[in-house]
N, C-alpha and C. Protein backbone atom coordinates (compact mmCIF):
# COMPACT_ATOMS: atom_id res chain seq x y z
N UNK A 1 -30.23 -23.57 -9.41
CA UNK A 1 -29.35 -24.38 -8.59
C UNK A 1 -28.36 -25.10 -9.51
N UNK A 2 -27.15 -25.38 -8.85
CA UNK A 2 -25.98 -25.73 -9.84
C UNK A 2 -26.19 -27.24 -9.65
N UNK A 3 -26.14 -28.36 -10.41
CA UNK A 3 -25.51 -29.42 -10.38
C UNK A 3 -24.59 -29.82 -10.77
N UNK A 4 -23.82 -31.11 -9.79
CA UNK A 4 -22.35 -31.15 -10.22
C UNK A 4 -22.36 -32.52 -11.09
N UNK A 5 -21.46 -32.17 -12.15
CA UNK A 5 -20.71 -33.64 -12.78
C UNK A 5 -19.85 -33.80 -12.51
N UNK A 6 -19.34 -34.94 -12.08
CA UNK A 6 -17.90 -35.76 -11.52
C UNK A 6 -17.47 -36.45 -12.70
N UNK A 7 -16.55 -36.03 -13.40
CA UNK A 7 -15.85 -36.82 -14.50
C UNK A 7 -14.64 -37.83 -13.66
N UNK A 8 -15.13 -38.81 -13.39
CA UNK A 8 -14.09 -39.97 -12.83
C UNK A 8 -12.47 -40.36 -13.92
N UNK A 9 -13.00 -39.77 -14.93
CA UNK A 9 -11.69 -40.16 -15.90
C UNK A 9 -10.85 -38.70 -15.74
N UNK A 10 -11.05 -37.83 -15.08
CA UNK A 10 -10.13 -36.52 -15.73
C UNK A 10 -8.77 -36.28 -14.61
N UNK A 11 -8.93 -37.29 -13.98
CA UNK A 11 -7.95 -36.87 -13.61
C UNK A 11 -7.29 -36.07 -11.96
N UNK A 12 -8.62 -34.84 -11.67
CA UNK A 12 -8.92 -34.40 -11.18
C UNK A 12 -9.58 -34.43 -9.89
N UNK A 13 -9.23 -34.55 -8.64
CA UNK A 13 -9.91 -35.19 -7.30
C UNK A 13 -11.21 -34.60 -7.53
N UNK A 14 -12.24 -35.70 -6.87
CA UNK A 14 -13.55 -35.15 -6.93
C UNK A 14 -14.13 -33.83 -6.09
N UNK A 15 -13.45 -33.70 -4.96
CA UNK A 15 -13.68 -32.35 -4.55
C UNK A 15 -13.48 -31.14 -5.20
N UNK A 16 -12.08 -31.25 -5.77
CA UNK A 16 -11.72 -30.15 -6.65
C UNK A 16 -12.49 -30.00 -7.70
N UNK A 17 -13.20 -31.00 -8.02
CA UNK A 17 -14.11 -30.76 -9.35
C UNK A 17 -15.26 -29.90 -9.04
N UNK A 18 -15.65 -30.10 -7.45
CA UNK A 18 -17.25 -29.39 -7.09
C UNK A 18 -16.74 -27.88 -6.82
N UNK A 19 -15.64 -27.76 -6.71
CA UNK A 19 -15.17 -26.08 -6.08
C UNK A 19 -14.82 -25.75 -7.63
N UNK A 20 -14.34 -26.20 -8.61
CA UNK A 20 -14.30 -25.38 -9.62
C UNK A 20 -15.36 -25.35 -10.35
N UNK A 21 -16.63 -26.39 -10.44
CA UNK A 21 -17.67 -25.89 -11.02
C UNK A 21 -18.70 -25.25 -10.16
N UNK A 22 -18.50 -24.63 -8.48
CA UNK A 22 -18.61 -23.62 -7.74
C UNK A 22 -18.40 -22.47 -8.43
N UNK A 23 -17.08 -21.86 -8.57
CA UNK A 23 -16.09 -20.95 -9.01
C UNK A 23 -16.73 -21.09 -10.12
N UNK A 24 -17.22 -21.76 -11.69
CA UNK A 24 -17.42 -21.45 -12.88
C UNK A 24 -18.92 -20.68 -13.06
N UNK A 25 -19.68 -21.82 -11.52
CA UNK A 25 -21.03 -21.12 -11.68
C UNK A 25 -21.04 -19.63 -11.50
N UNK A 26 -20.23 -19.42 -10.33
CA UNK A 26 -20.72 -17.91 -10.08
C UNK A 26 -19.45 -16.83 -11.03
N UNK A 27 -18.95 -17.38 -11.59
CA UNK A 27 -18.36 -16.44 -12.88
C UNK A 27 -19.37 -15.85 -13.78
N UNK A 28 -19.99 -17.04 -14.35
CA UNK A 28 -21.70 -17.25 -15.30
C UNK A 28 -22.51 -16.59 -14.82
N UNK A 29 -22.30 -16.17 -13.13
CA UNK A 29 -24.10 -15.82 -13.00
C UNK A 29 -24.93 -16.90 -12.98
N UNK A 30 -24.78 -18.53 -12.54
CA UNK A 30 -25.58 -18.97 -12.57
C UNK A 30 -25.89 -19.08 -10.75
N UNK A 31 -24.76 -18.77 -9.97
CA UNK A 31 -24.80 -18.49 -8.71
C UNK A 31 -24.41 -17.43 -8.16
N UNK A 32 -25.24 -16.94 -7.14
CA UNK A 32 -24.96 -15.72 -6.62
C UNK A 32 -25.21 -15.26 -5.51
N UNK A 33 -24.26 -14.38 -4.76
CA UNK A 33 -24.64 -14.27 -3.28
C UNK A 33 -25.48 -14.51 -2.74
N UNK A 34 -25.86 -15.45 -1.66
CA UNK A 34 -27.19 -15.23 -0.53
C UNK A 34 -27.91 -17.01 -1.34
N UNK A 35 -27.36 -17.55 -2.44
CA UNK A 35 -27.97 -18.46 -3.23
C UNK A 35 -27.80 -19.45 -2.31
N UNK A 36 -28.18 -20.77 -2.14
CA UNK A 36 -28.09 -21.93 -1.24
C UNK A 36 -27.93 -23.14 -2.36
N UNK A 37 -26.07 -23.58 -2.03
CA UNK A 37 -26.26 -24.85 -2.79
C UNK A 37 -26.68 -25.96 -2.44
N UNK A 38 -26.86 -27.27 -2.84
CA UNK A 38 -27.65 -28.02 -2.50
C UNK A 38 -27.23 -29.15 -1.27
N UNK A 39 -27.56 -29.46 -0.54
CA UNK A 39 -26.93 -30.08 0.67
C UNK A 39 -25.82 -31.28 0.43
N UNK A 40 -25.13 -31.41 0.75
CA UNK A 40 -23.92 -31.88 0.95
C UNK A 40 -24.82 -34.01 0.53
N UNK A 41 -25.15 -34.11 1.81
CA UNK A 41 -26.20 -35.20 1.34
C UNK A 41 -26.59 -35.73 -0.22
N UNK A 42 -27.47 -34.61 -0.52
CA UNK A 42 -27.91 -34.31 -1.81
C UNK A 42 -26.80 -34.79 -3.28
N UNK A 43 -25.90 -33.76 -3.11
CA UNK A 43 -24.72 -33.75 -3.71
C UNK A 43 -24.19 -34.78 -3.96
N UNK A 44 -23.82 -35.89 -2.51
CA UNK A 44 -23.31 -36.88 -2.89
C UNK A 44 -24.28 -38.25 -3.44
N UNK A 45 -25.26 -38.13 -3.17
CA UNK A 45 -26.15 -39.13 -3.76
C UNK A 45 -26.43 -38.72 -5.72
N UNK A 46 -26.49 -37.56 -5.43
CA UNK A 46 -27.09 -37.47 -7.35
C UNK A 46 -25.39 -37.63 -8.11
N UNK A 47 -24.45 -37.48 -7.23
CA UNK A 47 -22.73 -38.05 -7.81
C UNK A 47 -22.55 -39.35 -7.65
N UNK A 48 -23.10 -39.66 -7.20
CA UNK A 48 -22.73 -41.19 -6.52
C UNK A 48 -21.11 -40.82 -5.68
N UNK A 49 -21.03 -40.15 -4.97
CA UNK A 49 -19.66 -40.08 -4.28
C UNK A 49 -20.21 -40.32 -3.09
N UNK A 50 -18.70 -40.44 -1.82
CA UNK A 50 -19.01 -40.54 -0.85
C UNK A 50 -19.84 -38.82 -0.11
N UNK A 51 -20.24 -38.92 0.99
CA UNK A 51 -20.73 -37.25 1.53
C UNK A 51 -19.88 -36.62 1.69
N UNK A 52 -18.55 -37.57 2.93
CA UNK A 52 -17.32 -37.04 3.08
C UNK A 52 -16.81 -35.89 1.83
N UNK A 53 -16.49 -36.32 0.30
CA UNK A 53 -15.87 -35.50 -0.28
C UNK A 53 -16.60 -34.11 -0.43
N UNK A 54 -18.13 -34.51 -0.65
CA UNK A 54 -18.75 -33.18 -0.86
C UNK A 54 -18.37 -32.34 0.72
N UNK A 55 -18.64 -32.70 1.61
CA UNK A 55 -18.43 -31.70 2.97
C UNK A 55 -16.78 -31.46 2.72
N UNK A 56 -15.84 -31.75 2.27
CA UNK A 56 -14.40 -31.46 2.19
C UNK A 56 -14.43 -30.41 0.94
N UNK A 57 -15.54 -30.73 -0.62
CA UNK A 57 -15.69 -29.60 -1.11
C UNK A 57 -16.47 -28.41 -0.69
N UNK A 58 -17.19 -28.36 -0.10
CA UNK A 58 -17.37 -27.51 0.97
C UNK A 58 -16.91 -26.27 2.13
N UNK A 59 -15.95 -27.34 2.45
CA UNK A 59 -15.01 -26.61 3.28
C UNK A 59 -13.96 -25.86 2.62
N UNK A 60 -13.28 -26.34 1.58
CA UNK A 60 -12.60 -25.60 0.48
C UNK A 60 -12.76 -24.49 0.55
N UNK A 61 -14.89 -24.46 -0.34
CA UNK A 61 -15.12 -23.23 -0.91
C UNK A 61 -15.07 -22.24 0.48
N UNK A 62 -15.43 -22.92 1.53
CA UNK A 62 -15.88 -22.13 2.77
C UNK A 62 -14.35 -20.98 3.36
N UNK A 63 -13.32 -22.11 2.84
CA UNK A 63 -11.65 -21.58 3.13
C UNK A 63 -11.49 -20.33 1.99
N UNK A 64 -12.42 -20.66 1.09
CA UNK A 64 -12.13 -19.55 0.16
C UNK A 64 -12.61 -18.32 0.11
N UNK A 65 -13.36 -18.70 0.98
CA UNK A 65 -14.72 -17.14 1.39
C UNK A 65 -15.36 -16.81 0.51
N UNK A 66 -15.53 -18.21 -0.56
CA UNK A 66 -17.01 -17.96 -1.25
C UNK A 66 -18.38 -18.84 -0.80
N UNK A 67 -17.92 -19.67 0.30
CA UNK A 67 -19.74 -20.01 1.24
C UNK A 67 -19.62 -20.03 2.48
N UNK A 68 -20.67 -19.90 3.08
CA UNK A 68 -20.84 -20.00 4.72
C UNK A 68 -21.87 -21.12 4.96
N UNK A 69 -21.68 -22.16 5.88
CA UNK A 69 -22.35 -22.68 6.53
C UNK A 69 -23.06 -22.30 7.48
N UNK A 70 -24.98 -22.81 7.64
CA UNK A 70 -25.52 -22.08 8.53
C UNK A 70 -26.24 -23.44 9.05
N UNK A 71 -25.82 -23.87 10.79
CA UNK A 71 -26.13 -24.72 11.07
C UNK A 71 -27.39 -25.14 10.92
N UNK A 72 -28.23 -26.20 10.36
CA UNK A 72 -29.49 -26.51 10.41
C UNK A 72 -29.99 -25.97 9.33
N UNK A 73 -29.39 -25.39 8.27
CA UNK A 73 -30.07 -24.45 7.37
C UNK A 73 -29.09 -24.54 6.18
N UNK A 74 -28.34 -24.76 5.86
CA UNK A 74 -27.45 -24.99 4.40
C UNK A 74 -26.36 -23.94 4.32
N UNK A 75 -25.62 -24.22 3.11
CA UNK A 75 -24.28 -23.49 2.68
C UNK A 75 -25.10 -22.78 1.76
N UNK A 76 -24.78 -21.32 2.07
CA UNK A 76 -25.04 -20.18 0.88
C UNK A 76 -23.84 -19.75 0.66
N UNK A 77 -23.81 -19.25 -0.70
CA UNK A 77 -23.00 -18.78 -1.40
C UNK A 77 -22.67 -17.01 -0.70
N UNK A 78 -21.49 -16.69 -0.22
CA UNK A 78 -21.07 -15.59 0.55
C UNK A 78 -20.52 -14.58 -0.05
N UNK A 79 -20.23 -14.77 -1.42
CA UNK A 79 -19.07 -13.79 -1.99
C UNK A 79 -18.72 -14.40 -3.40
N UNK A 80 -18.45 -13.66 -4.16
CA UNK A 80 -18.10 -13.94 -5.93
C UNK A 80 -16.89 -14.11 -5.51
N UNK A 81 -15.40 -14.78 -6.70
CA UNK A 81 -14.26 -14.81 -6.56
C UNK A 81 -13.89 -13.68 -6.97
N UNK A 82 -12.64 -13.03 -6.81
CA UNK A 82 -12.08 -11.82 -7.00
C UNK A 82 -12.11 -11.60 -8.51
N UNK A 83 -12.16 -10.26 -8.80
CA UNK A 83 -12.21 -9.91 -10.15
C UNK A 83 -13.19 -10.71 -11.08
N UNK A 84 -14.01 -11.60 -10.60
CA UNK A 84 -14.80 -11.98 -11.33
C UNK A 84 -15.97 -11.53 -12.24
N UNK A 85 -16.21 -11.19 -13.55
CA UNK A 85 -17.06 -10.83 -14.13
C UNK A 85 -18.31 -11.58 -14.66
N UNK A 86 -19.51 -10.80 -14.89
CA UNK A 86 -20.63 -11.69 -15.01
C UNK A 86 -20.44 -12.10 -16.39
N UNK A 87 -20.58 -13.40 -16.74
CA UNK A 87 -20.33 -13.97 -18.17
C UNK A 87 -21.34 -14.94 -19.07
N UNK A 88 -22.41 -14.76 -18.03
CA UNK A 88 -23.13 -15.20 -18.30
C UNK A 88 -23.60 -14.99 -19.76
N UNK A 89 -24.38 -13.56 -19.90
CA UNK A 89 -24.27 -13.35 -21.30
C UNK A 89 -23.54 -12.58 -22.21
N UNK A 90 -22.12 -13.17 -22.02
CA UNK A 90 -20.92 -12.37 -22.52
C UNK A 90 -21.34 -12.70 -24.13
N UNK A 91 -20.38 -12.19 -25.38
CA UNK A 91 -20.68 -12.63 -26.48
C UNK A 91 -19.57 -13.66 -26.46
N UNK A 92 -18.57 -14.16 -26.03
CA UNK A 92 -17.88 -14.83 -26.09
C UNK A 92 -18.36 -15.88 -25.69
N UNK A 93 -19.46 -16.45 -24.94
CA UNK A 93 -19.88 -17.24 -24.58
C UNK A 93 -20.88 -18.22 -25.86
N UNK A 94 -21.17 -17.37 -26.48
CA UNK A 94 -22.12 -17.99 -27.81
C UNK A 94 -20.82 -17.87 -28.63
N UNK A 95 -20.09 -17.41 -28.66
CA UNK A 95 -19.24 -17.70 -29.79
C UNK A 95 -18.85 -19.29 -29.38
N UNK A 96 -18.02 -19.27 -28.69
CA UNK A 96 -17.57 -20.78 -27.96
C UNK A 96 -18.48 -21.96 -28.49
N UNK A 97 -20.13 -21.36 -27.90
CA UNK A 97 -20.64 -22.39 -28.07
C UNK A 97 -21.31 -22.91 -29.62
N UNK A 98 -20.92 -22.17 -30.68
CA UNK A 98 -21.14 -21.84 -31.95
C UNK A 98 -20.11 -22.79 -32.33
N UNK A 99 -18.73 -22.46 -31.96
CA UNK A 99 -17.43 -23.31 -32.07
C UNK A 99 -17.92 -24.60 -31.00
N UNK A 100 -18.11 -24.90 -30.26
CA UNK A 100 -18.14 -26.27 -29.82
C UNK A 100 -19.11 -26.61 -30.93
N UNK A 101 -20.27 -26.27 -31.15
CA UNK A 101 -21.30 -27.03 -32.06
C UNK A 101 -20.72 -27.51 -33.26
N UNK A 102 -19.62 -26.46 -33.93
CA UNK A 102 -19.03 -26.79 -35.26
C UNK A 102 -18.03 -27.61 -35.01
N UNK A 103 -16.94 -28.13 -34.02
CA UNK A 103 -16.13 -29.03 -33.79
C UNK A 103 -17.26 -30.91 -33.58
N UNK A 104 -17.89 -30.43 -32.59
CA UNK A 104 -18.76 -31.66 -32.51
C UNK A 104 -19.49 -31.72 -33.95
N UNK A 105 -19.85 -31.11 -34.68
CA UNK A 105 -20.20 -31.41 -35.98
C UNK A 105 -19.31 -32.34 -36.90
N UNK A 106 -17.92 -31.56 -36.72
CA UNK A 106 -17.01 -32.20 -37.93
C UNK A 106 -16.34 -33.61 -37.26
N UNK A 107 -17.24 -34.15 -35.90
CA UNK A 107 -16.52 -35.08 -35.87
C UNK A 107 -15.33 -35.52 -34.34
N UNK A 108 -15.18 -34.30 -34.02
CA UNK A 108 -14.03 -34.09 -32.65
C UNK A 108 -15.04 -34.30 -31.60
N UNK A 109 -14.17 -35.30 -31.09
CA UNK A 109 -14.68 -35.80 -30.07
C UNK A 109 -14.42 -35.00 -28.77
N UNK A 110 -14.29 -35.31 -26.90
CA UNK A 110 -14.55 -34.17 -26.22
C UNK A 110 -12.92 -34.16 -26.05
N UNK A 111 -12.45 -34.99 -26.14
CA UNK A 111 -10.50 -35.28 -26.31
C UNK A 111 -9.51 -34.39 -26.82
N UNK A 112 -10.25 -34.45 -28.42
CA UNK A 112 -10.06 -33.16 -29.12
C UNK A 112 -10.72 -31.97 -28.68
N UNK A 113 -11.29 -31.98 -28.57
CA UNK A 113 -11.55 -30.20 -28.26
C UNK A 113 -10.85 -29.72 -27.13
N UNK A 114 -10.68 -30.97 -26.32
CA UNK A 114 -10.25 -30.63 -24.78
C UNK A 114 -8.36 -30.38 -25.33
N UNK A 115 -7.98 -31.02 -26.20
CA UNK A 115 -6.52 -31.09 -26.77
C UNK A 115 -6.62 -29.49 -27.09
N UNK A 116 -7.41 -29.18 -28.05
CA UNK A 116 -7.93 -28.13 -28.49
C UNK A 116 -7.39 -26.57 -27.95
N UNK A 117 -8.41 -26.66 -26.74
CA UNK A 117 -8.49 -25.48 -26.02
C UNK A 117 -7.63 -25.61 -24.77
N UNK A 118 -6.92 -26.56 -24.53
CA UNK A 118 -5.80 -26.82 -23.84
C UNK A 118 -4.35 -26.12 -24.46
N UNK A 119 -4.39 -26.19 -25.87
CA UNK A 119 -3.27 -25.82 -26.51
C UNK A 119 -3.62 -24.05 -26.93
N UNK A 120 -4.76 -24.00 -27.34
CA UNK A 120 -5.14 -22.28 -26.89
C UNK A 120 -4.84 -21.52 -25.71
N UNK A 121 -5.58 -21.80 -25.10
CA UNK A 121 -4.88 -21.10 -23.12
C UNK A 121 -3.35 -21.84 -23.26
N UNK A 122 -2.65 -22.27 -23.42
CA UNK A 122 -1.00 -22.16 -22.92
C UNK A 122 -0.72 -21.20 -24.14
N UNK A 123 -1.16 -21.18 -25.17
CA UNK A 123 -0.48 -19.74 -26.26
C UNK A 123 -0.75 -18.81 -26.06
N UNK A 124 -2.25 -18.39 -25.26
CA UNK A 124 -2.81 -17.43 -24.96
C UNK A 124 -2.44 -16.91 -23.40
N UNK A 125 -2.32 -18.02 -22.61
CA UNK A 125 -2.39 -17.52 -20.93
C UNK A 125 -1.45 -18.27 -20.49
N UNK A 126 0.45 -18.00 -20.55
CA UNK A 126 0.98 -18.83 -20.50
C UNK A 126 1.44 -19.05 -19.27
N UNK A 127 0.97 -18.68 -18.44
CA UNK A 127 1.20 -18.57 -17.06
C UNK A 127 -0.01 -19.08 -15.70
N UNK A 128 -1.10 -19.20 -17.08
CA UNK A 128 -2.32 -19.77 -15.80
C UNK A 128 -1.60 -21.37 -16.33
């Protein structure tokens, strides 16, 4: 089961935060069709948010046709995002995390790294 972190400093509305770490889980393989995320309720108590936003992230993913609501019974996960590959155990994934370990080693805080790999994807993907 996925749990969500709400980074209150990033910037980012809190709904949009639960649909993209939706969307990241099931890139990973850590979610997958027919899976049941955790109730809306749930969600907003272990965030401390209101419920409202989680049922609005919800509805998002639901607009996106990656969950279905089943009355009395929870939101399962309905569908991967398009072109999505399993990455779970990509090798790029331990590389990353080889490189995060050696940045947090020398000192870079999550600012920097986030400066970091912010300035990578616009050289690399200049259009996402």
């Amino acid at each position: 089961m996925v749990a969500f972190r709400i980074d209150r400093h990033s910037g980012m509305a809190a709904y949009l935060q639960i649909v993209q770490q939706v969307q990241e889980a099931l890139r990973l393989g850590i979610l997958a069709v027919g899976d049941q995320l955790p109730t809306a309720a749930r969600v907003a108590r272990d965030t401390k948010l209101n419920p409202n936003t989680t049922l609005k992230a919800y509805r998002e993913l639901e607009h996106l046709g990656l969950v279905e609501p089943r009355p009395g019974v929870g939101t399962f996960v309905s569908a991967v995002p398009a072109q999505a590959r399993p990455l779970g155990d990509s090798p790029f994934r331990g590389e990353l995390s080889d490189w995060m370990g050696r940045a947090r080693a020398a000192g870079l805080d999550w600012a920097d790294v986030s400066a970091l790999v912010t300035a990578a994807r616009a050289e690399h993907y200049p259009t996402a």
